[in-house]
Protein backbone atom coordinates (compact mmCIF):
# COMPACT_ATOMS: atom_id res chain seq x y z
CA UNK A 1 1.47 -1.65 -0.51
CA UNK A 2 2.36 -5.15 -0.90
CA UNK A 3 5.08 -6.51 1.98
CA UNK A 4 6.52 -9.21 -0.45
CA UNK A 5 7.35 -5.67 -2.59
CA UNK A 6 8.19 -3.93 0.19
CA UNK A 7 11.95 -2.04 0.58
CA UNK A 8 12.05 -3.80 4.16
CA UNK A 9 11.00 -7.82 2.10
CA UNK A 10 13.30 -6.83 -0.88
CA UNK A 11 16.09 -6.20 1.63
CA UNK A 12 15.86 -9.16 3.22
CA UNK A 13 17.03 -7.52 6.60
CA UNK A 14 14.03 -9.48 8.35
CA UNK A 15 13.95 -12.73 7.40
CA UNK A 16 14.26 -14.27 10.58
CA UNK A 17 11.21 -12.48 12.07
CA UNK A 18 9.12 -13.17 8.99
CA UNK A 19 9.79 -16.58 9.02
CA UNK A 20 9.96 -17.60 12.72
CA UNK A 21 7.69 -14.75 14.67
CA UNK A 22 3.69 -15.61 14.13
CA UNK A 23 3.43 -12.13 16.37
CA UNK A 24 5.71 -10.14 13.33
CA UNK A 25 3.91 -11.63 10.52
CA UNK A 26 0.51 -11.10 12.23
CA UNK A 27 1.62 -6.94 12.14
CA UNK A 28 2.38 -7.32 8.68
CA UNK A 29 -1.29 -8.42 7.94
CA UNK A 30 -2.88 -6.06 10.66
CA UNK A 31 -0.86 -3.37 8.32
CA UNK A 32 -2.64 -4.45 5.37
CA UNK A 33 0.56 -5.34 3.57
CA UNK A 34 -0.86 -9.03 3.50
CA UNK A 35 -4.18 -10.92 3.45
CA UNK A 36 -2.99 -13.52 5.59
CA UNK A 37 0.05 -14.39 8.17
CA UNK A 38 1.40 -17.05 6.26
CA UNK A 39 2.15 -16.14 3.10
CA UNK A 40 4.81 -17.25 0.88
CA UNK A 41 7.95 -15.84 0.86
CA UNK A 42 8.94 -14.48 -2.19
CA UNK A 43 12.96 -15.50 -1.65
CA UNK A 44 12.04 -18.83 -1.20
CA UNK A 45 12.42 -19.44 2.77
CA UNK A 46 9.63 -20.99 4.29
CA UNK A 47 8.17 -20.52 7.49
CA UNK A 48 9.87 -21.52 10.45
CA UNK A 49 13.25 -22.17 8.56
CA UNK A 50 15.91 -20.90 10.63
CA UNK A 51 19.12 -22.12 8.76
CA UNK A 52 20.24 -20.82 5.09
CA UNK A 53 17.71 -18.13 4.90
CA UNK A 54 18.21 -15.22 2.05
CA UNK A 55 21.06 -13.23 3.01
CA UNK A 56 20.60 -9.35 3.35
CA UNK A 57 21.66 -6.73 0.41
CA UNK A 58 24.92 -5.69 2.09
CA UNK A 59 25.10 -2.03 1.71
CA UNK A 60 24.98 1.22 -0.27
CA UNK A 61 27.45 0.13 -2.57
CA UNK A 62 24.88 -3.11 -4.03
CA UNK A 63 22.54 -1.13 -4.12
CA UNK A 64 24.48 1.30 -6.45
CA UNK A 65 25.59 -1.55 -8.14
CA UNK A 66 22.34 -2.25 -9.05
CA UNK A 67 21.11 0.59 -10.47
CA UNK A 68 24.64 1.32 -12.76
CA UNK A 69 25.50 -2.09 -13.88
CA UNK A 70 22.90 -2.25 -16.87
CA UNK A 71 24.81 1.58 -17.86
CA UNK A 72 28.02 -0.36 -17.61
CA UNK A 73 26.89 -3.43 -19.53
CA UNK A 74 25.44 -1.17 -22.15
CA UNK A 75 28.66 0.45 -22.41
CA UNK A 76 30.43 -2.65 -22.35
CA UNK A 77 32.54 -1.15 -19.48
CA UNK A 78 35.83 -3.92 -18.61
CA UNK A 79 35.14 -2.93 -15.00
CA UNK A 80 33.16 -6.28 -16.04
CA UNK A 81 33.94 -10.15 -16.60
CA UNK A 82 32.07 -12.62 -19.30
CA UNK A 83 29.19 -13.42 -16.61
CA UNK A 84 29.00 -9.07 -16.39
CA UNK A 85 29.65 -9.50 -12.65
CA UNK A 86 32.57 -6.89 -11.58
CA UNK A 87 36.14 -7.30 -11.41
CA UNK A 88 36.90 -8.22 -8.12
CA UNK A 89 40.33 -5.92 -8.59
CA UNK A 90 38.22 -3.19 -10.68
CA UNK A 91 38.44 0.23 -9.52
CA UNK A 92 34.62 0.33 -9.29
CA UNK A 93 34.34 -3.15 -7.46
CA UNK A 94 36.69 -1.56 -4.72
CA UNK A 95 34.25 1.36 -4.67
CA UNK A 96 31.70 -0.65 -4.39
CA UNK A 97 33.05 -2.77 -1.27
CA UNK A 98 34.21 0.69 0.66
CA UNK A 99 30.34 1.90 -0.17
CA UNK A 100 28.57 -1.29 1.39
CA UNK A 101 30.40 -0.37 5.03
CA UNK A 102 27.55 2.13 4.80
CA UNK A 103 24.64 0.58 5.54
CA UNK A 104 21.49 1.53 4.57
């Protein structure tokens, strides 16, 4: 397995030791999840940024989110706006927001 394709990358939950801890991306490579320690990242932070890195997926409920919104675009759902993001007052944004206190 790749670590750019990794759960732990895609998350971006460790950012901050990918980009700034030569030790953390030397494990990575030792792992065989890269051929060397400083590869790119794919969100676009580069190594030893500290400030405005990617922020982490914030819960269950995104990740839900993710996997139902192209059912609810399909279905043309008006839990929706125009840019098919979710109604911040929709009953299944508010679902969403009480979801992502779970962390996963």
């Amino acid at each position: 397995m790749n670590w750019t394709s990794s759960a732990h990358c895609t998350s971006r939950a460790h950012c901050l030791a990918c980009r700034n801890d030569p030790a953390f991306r030397a494990s990575i490579v030792k792992a065989g999840m890269a051929d060397t320690k400083d590869f790119a990242c794919p969100h676009g932070a580069q190594i030893g940024q500290t400030e405005k890195l990617p922020q982490p997926k914030r819960g269950l409920g995104d990740l839900i989110e993710a996997a139902v919104k192209p059912i609810a675009v399909a279905l043309k759902l008006d839990c929706l706006d125009q840019q098919q993001k979710l109604k911040p007052e929709s009953p299944c944004a508010q679902r969403r927001d009480r979801l992502n206190k779970i962390k996963v």
